[in-house]
Protein backbone atom coordinates (compact mmCIF):
# COMPACT_ATOMS: atom_id res chain seq x y z
CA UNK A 1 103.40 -184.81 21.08
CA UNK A 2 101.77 -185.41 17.85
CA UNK A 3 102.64 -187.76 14.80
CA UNK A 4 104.24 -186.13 11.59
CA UNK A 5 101.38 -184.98 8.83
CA UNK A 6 101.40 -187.62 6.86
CA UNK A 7 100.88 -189.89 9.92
CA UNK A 8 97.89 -187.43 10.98
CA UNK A 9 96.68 -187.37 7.42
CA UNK A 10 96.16 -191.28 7.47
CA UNK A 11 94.69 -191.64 10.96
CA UNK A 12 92.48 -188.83 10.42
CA UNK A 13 90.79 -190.74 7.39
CA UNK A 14 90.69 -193.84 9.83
CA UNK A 15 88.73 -191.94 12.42
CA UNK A 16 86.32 -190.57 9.73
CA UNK A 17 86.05 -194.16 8.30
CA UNK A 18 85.18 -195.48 11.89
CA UNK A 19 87.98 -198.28 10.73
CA UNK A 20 87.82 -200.96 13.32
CA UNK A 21 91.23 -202.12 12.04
CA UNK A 22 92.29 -199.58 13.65
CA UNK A 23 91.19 -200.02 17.46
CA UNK A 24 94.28 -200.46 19.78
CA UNK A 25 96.89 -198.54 17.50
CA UNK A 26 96.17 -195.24 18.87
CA UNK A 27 94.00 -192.68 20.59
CA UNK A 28 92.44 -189.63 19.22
CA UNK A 29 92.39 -186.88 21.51
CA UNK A 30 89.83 -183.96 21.25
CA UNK A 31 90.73 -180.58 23.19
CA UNK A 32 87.40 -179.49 22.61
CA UNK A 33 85.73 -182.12 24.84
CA UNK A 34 88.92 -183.03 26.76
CA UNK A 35 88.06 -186.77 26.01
CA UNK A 36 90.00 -189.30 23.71
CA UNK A 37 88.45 -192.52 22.35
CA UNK A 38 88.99 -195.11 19.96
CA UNK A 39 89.19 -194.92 16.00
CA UNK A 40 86.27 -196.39 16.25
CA UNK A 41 84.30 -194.12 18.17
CA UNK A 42 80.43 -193.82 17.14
CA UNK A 43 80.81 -190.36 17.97
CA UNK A 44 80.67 -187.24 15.37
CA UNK A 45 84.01 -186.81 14.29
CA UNK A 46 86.09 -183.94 15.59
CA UNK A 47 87.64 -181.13 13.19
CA UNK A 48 91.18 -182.13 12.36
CA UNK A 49 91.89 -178.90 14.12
CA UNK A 50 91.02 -180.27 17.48
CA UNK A 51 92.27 -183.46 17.31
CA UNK A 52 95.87 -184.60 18.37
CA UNK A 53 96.53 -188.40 17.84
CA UNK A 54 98.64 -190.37 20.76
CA UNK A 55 100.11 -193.76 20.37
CA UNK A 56 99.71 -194.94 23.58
CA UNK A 57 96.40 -194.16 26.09
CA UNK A 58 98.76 -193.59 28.64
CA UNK A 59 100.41 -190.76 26.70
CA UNK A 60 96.81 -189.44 26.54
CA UNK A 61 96.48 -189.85 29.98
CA UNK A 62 99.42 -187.92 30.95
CA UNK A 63 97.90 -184.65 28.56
CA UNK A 64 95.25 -184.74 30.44
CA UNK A 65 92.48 -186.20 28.59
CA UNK A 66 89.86 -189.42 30.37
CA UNK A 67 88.84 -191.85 28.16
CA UNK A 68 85.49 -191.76 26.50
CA UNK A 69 82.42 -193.68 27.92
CA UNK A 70 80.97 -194.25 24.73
CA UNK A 71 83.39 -196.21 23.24
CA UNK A 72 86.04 -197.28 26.29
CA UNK A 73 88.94 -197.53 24.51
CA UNK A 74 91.12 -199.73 26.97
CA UNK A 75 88.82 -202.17 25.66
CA UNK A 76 90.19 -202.81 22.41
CA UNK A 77 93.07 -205.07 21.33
CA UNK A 78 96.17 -204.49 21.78
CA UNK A 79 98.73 -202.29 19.52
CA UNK A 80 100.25 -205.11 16.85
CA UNK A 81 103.23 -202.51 17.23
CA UNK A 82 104.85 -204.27 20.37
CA UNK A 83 105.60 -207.13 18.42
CA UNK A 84 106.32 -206.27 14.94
CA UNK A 85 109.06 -203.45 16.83
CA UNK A 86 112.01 -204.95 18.50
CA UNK A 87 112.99 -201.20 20.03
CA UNK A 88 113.48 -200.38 23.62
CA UNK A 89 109.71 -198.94 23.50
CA UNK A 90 108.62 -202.20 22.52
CA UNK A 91 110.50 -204.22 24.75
CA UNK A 92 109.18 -201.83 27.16
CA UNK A 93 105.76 -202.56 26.83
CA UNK A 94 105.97 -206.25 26.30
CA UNK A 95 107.54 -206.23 30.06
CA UNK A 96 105.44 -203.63 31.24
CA UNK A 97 102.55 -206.20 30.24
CA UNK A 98 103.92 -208.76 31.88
CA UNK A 99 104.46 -207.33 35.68
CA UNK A 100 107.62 -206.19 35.70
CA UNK A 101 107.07 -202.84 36.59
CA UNK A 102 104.61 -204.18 39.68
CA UNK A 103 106.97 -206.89 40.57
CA UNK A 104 110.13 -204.96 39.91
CA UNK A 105 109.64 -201.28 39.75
CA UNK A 106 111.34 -199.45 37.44
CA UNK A 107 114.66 -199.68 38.44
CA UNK A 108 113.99 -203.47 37.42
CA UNK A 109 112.29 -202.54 34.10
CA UNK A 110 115.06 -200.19 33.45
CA UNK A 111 117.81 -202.85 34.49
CA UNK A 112 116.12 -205.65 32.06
CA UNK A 113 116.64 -203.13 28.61
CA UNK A 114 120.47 -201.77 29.71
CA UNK A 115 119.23 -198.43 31.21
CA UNK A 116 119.17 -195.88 33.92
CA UNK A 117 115.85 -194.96 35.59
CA UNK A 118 116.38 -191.65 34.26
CA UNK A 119 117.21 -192.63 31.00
CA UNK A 120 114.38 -195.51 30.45
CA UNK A 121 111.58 -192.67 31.36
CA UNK A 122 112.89 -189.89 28.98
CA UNK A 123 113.41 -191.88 25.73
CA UNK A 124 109.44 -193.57 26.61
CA UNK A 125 108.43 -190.07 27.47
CA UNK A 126 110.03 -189.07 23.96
CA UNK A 127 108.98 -191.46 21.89
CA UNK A 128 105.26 -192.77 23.30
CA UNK A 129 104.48 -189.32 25.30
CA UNK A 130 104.63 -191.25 28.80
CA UNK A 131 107.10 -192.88 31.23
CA UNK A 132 107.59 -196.30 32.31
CA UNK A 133 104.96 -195.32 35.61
CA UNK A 134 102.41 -193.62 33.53
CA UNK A 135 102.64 -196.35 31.05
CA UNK A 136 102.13 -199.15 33.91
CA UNK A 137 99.38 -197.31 35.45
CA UNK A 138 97.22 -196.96 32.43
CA UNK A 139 97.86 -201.10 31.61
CA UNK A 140 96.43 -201.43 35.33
CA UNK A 141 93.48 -199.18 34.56
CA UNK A 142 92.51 -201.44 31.67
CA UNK A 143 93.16 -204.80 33.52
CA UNK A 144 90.93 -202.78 36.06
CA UNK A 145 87.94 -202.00 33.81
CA UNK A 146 87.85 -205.58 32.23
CA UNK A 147 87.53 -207.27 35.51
CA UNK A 148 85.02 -204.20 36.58
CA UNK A 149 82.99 -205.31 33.58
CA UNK A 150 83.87 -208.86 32.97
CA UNK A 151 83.49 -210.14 36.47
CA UNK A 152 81.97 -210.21 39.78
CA UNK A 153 84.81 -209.98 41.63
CA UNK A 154 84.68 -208.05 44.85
CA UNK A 155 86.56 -204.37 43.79
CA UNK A 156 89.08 -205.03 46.29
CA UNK A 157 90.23 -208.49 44.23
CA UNK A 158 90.18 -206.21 41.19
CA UNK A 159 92.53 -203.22 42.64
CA UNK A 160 95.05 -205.87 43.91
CA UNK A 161 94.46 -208.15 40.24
CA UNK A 162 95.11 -205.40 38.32
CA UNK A 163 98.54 -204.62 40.21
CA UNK A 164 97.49 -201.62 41.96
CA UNK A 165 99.07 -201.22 45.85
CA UNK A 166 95.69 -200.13 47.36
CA UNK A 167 92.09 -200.05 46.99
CA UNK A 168 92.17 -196.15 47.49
CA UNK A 169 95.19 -195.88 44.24
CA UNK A 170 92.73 -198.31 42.21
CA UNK A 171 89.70 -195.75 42.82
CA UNK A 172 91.54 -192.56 42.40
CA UNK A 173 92.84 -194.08 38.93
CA UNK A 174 90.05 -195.09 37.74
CA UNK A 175 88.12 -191.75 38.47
CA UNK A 176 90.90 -190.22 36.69
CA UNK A 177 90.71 -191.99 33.73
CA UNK A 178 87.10 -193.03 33.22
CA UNK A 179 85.71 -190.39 34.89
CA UNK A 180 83.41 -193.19 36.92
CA UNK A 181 84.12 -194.06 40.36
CA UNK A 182 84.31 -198.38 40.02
CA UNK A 183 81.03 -199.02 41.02
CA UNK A 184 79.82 -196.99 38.21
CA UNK A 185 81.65 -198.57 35.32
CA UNK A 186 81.00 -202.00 36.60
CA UNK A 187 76.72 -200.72 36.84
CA UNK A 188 77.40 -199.92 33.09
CA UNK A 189 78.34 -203.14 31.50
CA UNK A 190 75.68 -204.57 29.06
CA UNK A 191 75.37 -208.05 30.88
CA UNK A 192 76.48 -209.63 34.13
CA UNK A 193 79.38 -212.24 34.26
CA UNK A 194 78.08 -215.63 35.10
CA UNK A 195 80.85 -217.32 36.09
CA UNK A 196 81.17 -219.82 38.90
CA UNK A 197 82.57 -218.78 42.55
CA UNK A 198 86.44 -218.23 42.84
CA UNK A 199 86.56 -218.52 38.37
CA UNK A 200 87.29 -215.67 35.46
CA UNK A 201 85.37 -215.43 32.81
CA UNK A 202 86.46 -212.57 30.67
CA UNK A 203 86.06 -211.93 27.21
CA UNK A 204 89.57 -211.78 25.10
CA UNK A 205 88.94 -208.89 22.27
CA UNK A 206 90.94 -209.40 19.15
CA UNK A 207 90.96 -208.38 15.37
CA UNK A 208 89.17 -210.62 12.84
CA UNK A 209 89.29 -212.71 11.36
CA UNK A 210 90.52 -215.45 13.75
CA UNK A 211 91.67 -218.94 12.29
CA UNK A 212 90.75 -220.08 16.13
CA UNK A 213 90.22 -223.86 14.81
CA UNK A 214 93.88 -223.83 13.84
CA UNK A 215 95.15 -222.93 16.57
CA UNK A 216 93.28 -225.22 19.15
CA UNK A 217 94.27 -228.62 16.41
CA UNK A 218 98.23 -226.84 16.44
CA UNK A 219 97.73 -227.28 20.60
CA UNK A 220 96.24 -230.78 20.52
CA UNK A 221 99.19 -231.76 18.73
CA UNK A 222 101.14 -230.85 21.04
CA UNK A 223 99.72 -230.88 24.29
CA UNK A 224 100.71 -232.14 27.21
CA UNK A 225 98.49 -234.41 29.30
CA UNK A 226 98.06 -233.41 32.75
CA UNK A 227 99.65 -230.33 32.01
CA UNK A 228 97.79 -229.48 29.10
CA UNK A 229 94.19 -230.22 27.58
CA UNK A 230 92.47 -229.62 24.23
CA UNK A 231 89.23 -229.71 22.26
CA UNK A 232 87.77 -228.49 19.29
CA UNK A 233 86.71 -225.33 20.60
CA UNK A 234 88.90 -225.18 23.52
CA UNK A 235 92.46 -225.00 25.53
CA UNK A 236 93.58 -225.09 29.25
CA UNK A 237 96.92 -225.55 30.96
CA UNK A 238 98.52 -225.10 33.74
CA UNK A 239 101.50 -222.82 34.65
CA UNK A 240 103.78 -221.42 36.73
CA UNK A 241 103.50 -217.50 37.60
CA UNK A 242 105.24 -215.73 39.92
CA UNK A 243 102.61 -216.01 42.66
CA UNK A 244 102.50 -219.77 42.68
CA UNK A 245 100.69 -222.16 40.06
CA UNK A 246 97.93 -221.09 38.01
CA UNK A 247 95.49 -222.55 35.53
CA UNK A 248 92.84 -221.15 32.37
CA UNK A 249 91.12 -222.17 29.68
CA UNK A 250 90.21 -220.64 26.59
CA UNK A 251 87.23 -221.44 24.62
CA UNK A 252 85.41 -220.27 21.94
CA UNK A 253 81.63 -219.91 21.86
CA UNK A 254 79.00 -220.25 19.41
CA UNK A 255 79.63 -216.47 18.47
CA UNK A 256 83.12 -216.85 17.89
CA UNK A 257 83.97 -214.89 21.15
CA UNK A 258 86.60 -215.97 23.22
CA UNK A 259 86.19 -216.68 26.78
CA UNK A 260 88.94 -217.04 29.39
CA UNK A 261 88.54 -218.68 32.53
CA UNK A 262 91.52 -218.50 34.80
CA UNK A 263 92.33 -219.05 38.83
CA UNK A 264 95.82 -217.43 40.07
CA UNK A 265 97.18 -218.51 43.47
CA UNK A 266 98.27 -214.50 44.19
CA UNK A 267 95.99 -211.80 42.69
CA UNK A 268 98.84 -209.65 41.18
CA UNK A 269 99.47 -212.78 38.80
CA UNK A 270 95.94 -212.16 36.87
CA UNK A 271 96.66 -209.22 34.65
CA UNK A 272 100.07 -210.65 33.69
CA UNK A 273 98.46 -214.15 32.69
CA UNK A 274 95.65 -212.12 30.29
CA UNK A 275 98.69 -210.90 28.61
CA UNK A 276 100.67 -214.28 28.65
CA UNK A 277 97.02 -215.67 27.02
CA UNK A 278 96.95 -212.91 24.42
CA UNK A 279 100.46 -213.87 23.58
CA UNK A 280 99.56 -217.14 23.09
CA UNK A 281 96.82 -216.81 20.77
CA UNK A 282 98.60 -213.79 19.15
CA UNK A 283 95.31 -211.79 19.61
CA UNK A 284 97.20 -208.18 19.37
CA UNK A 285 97.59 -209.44 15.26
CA UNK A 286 96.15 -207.33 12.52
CA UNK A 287 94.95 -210.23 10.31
CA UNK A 288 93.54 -208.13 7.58
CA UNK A 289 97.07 -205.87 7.35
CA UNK A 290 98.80 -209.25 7.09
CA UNK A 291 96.79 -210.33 4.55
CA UNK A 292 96.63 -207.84 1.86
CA UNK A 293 100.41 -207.81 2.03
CA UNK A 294 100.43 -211.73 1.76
CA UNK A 295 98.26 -211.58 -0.94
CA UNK A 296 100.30 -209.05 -3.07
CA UNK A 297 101.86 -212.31 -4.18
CA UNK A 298 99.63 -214.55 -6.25
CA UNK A 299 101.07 -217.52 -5.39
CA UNK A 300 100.34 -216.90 -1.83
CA UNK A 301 97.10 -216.00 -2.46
CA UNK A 302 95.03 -219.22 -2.30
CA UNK A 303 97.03 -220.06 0.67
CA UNK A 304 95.70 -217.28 2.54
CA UNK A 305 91.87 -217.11 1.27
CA UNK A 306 92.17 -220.74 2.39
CA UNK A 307 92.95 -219.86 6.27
CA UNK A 308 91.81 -216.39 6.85
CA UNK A 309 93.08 -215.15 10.28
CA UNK A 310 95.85 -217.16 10.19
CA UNK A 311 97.73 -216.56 13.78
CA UNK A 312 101.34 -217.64 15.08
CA UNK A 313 101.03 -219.30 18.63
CA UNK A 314 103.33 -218.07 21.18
CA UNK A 315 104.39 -219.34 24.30
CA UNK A 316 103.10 -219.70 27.60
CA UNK A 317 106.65 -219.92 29.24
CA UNK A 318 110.11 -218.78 27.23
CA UNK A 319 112.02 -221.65 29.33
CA UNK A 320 109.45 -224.11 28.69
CA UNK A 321 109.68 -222.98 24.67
CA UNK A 322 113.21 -223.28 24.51
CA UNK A 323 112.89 -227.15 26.08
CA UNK A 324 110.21 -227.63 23.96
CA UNK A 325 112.27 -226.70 21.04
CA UNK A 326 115.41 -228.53 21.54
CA UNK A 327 113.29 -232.04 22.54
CA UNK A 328 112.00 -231.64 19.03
CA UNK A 329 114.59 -230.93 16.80
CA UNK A 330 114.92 -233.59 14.32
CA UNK A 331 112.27 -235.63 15.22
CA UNK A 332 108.50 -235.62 14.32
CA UNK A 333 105.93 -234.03 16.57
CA UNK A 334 104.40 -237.49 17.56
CA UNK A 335 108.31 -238.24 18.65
CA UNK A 336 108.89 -234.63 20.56
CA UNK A 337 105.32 -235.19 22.40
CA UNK A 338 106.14 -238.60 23.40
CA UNK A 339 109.39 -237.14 24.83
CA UNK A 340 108.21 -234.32 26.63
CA UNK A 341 104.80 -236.47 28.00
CA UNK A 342 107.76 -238.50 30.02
CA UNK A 343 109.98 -235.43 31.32
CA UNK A 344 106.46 -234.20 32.19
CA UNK A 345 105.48 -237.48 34.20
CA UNK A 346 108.54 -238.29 35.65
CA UNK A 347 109.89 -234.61 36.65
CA UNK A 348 106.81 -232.42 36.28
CA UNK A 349 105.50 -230.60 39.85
CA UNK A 350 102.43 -231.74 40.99
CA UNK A 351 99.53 -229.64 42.76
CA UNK A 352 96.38 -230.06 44.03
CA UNK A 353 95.09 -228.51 40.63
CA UNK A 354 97.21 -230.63 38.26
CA UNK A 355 100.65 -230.98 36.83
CA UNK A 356 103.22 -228.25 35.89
CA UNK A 357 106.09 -228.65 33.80
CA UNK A 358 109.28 -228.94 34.86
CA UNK A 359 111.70 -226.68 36.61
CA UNK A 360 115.01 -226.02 34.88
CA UNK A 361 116.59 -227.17 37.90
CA UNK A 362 114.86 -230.40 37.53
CA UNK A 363 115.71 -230.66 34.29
CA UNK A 364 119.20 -230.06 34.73
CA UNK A 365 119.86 -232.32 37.24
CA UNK A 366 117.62 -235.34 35.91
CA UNK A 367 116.95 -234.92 32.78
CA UNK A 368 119.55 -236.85 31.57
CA UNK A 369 117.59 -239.60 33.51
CA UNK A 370 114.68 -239.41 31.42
CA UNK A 371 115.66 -238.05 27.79
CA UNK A 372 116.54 -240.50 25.00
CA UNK A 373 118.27 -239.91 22.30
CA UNK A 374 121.81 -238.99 21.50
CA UNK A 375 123.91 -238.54 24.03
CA UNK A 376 125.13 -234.62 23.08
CA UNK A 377 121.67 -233.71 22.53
CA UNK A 378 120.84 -234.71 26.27
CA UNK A 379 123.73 -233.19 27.13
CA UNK A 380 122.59 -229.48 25.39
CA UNK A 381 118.98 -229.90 26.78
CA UNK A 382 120.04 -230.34 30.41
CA UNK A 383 122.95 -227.78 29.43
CA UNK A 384 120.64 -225.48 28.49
CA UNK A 385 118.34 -225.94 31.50
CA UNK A 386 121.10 -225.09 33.90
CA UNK A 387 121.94 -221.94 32.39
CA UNK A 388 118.40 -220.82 32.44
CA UNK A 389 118.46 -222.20 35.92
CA UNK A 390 121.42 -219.96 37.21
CA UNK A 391 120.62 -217.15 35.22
CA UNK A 392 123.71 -217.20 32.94
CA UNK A 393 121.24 -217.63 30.07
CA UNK A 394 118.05 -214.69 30.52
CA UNK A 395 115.11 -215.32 28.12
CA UNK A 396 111.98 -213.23 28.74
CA UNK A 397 109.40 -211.63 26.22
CA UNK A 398 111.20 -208.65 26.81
CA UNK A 399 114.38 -210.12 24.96
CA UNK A 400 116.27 -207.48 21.78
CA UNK A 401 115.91 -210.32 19.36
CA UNK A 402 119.44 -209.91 17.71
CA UNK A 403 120.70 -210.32 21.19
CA UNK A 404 118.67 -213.33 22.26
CA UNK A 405 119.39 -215.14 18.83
CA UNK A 406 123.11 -214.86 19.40
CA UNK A 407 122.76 -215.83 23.46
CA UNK A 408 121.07 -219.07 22.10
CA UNK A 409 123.44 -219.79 19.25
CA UNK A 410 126.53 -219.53 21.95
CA UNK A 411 124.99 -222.76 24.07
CA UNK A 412 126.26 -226.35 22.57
CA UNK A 413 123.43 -227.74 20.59
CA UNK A 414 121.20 -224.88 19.65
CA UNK A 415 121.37 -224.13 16.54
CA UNK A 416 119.95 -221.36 13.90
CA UNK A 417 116.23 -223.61 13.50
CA UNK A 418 116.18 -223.25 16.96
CA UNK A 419 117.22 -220.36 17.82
CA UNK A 420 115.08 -218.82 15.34
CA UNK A 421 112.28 -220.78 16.50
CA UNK A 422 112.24 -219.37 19.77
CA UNK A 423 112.53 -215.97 18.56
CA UNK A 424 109.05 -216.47 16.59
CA UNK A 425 107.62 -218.08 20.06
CA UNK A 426 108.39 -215.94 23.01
CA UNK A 427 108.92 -213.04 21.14
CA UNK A 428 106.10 -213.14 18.92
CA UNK A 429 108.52 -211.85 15.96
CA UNK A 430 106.08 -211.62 13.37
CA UNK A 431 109.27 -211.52 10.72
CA UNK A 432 110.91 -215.00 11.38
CA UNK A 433 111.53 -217.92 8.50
CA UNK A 434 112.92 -221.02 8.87
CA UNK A 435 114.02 -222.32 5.66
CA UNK A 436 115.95 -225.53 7.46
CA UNK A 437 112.60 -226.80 8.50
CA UNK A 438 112.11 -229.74 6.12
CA UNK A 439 107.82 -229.23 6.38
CA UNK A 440 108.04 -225.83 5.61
CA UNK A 441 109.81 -226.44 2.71
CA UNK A 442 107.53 -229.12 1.78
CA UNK A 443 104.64 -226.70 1.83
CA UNK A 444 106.74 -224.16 -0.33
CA UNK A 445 107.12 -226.20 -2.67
CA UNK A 446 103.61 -226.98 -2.76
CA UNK A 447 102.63 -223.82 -3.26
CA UNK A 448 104.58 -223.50 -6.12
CA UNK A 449 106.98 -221.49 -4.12
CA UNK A 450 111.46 -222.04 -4.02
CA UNK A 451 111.58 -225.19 -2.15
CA UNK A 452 115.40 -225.28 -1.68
CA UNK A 453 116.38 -223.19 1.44
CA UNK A 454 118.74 -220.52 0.00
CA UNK A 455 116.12 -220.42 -2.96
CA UNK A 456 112.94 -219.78 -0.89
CA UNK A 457 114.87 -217.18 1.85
CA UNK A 458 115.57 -214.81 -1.09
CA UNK A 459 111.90 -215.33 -2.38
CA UNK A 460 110.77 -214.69 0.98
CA UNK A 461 112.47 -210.87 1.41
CA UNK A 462 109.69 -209.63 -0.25
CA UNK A 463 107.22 -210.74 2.38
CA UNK A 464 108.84 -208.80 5.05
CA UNK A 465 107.90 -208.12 7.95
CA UNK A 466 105.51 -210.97 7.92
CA UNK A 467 107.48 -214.17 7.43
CA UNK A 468 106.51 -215.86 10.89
CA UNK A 469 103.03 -215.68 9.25
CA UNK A 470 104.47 -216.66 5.42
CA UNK A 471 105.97 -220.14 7.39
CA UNK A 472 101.89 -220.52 8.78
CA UNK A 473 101.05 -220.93 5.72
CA UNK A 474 103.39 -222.69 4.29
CA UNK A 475 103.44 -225.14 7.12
CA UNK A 476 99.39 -225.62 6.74
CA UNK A 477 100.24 -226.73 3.12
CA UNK A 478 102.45 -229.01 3.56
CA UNK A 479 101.16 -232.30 2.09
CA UNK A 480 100.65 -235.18 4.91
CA UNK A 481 102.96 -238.05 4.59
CA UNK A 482 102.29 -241.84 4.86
CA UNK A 483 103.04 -242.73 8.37
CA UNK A 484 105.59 -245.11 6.82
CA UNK A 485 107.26 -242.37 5.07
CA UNK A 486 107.42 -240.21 8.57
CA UNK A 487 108.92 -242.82 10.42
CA UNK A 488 111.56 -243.18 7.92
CA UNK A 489 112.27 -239.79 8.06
CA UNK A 490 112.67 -239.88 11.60
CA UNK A 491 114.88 -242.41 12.05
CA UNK A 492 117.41 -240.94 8.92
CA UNK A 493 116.74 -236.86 9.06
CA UNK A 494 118.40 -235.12 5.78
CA UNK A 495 122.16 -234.47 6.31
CA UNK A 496 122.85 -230.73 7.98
CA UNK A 497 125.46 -228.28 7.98
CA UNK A 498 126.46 -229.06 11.57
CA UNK A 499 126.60 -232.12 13.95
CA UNK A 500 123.46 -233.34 15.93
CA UNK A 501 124.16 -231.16 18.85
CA UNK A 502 124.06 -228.45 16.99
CA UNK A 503 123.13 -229.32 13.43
CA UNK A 504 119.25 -228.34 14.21
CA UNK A 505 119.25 -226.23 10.55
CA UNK A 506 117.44 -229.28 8.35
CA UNK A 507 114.82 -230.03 10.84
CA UNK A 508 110.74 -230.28 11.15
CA UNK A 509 108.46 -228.52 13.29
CA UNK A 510 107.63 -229.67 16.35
CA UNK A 511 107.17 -227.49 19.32
């Protein structure tokens, strides 16, 4: 399988470049060493005629070829591709990331897009040169090698973390692809973890630059006490996986790394929290592809050269998000923290570790206990919360986004902001607007951009596919009001299209 010769043209010139930017988007395979590695790769670069270029490593995998020691690809970022696709082969691998296959096999994996087995394996075998196995197997070979080399965790705990069913299937893989038995690629890692007894610390690779101060002050607004905690440098929650609760923390060091500490209650929940983490730090972005299209437009650029890196947080769980969102709509962020601090308190699940947020269930059945507000908006919150509950309403990260925007638009009191804003969240949509949202207007406006909502959509066409990032910017210029002025706006939100239940379409952003 090979990419047409224009594609092969371009990533040709990348590999000969040694263009970081690159890293995570594909693999170059050389038949003459029987090796593939990074763009990257320090290594003398092949003759074109050697070379065939795969999208996936798996896809490599399955051709034959082990991954190079000099440059260990499974160590770079992630492939932006996942999220700026909405196909079945990205929905694929945005499950595949998060467990499902483990948890579910493929039958599951095939069940969550609307396929056979059969079917699921020969349009991923078509179109990224491996199946749904093959595909799952190489994501547990790099969960494998990052624990290898970012920990000191006993190789048994790293067969079982990174989803393999035995010890024996984690060495045979590992061989396979790395040509190292595990001891061997753990004896080559530059330094040794130092991380205390029963703790992660791994090192999160991502492109640069990295606005990481944004996103920690965008947490603090928001977090969560008890569930949630922020600094500066710094974030840690706590969450619900599959296995039972978890916890981690990222922070950022003096070098601009970032570190993730973590403690699962099951081992199989590990590798699917490093991908929940990279989701919510959007570390699979390609900051400096976003940017030069941003900056096409001169009015945009100052907002950009301002905050390089720019990134759109995601979300650490879709049911939470879609709470989250509906508790703010209309209201400030102060207002939609203040709410969500007492569903947290008085319905949250306590552990030995800390607090988690709500269940659905709980939320359904006593929310209307402890929500305030109007009456119908209760009513759609704890609405909402049953469907999720029962399963009438499915939102995962593995979601077609057309579909999941009209499954939320169905349910009494979520409305397009919402809907949309969910979208941008869990699915990491990299192409979302919200022209309702009375702050990103604000900031539109500021920058000298359409501030009227029909006005600034149309404008906005011409950023695509990057208008999740477009409203980051636009929401970091929107000027600060007088507290005065954003209590008033609280308490008498500009008119909307619909009713309150639903009316969400003029709104701020909150969640």
């Amino acid at each position: 399988m090979t990419f047409p010769a224009s594609g092969f043209d371009e990533r040709y010139r990348a590999i000969s470049a040694r263009d970081t930017r690159f890293d995570g988007q594909f693999v170059t395979a050389v038949r003459s060493t029987g090796i593939y590695c990074r763009p990257s790769c320090p290594a003398r670069t092949p003759k074109p005629q050697n070379v065939t270029f795969y999208p996936t490593s798996a896809a490599a995998h399955e051709a034959g070829y082990r991954a190079c020691k000099r440059c260990l690809p499974e160590a770079a970022p992630g492939s932006p591709a996942w999220d700026i696709r909405g196909d079945t082969a990205a929905r694929a691998m945005r499950l595949i990331s998060d467990g499902v296959v483990e948890r579910e096999g493929v039958p599951g994996l095939a069940a969550r897009l609307g396929y056979s087995s059969r079917h699921l394996t020969r349009l991923l075998s078509t179109e990224l040169g491996a199946g749904p196995l093959a595909l799952a197997r190489a994501h547990r070979a790099h969960t494998a090698r990052m624990l290898l080399v970012g920990t000191d965790m006993p190789i048994s705990d790293v067969a079982f973390s990174a989803g393999f069913a035995s010890i024996r299937q984690c060495n045979d893989t590992i061989r396979e692809v790395f040509a190292l038995t595990p001891g061997e690629l753990r004896a080559r890692r530059r330094s040794h973890a130092s991380a205390a007894p029963g703790a992660i610390d791994l090192v999160l690779p991502y492109r640069g630059p990295l606005d990481a101060s944004g996103i920690f002050a965008w947490m603090a607004a928001r977090a969560v006490p008890g569930i949630e905690e922020v600094t500066a440098t710094s974030f840690s929650r706590h969450l619900r996986m599959s296995g039972g609760p978890a916890w981690f923390e990222v922070r950022q060091d003096e070098t601009a790394r970032l570190h993730l500490r973590a403690r699962v209650a099951r081992l199989g929940d590990l590798a699917p929290l490093v991908s929940t983490v990279r989701r919510i730090f959007d570390l699979d972005a390609d900051p400096l592809a976003i940017e030069e299209a941003l900056c096409a437009h001169p009015e945009l650029a100052p907002l950009v050269a301002r905050t390089p890196g720019i990134r759109v947080p995601g979300s650490a769980d879709p049911h939470e998000m879609l709470v989250r969102a509906m508790v703010g709509q209309q209201i400030t962020v102060v207002a939609a923290r203040t709410a969500l601090i007492a569903l947290a308190e008085a319905l949250g699940e306590r552990t030995d570790s800390g607090l988690l947020f709500p269940t659905m269930t709980a939320i359904a059945e006593r929310g209307a206990e402890v929500l305030r507000g109007p009456a119908a908006r209760i009513r759609a919150i704890t609405g909402a919360a049953a469907a999720l509950a029962d399963g009438s309403l499915r939102l995962t990260v593995g979601d077609d986004g057309t579909e999941q925007r009209a499954a939320l638009l169905a349910m009494p009191g979520i409305g397009p902001w919402t809907a949309d804003y969910v979208r941008m969240r869990v699915l990491g949509d990299p192409d979302v607007l919200l022209p309702g949202d009375v702050a990103l207007r604000a900031g539109a406006a500021a920058a000298g951009l359409p501030g009227e909502a029909r006005a600034l959509t149309a404008w906005s066409e011409r950023t695509a596919p990057w208008r999740s990032y477009l409203s980051a910017h636009l929401w970091r210029a929107a000027p600060v009001r007088p507290a005065a002025s954003r209590r008033a706006s609280a308490a008498h939100p500009a008119p909307t299209a619909h009713p309150a239940p639903t009316g969400d379409t003029t709104t701020k952003e909150t969640s």
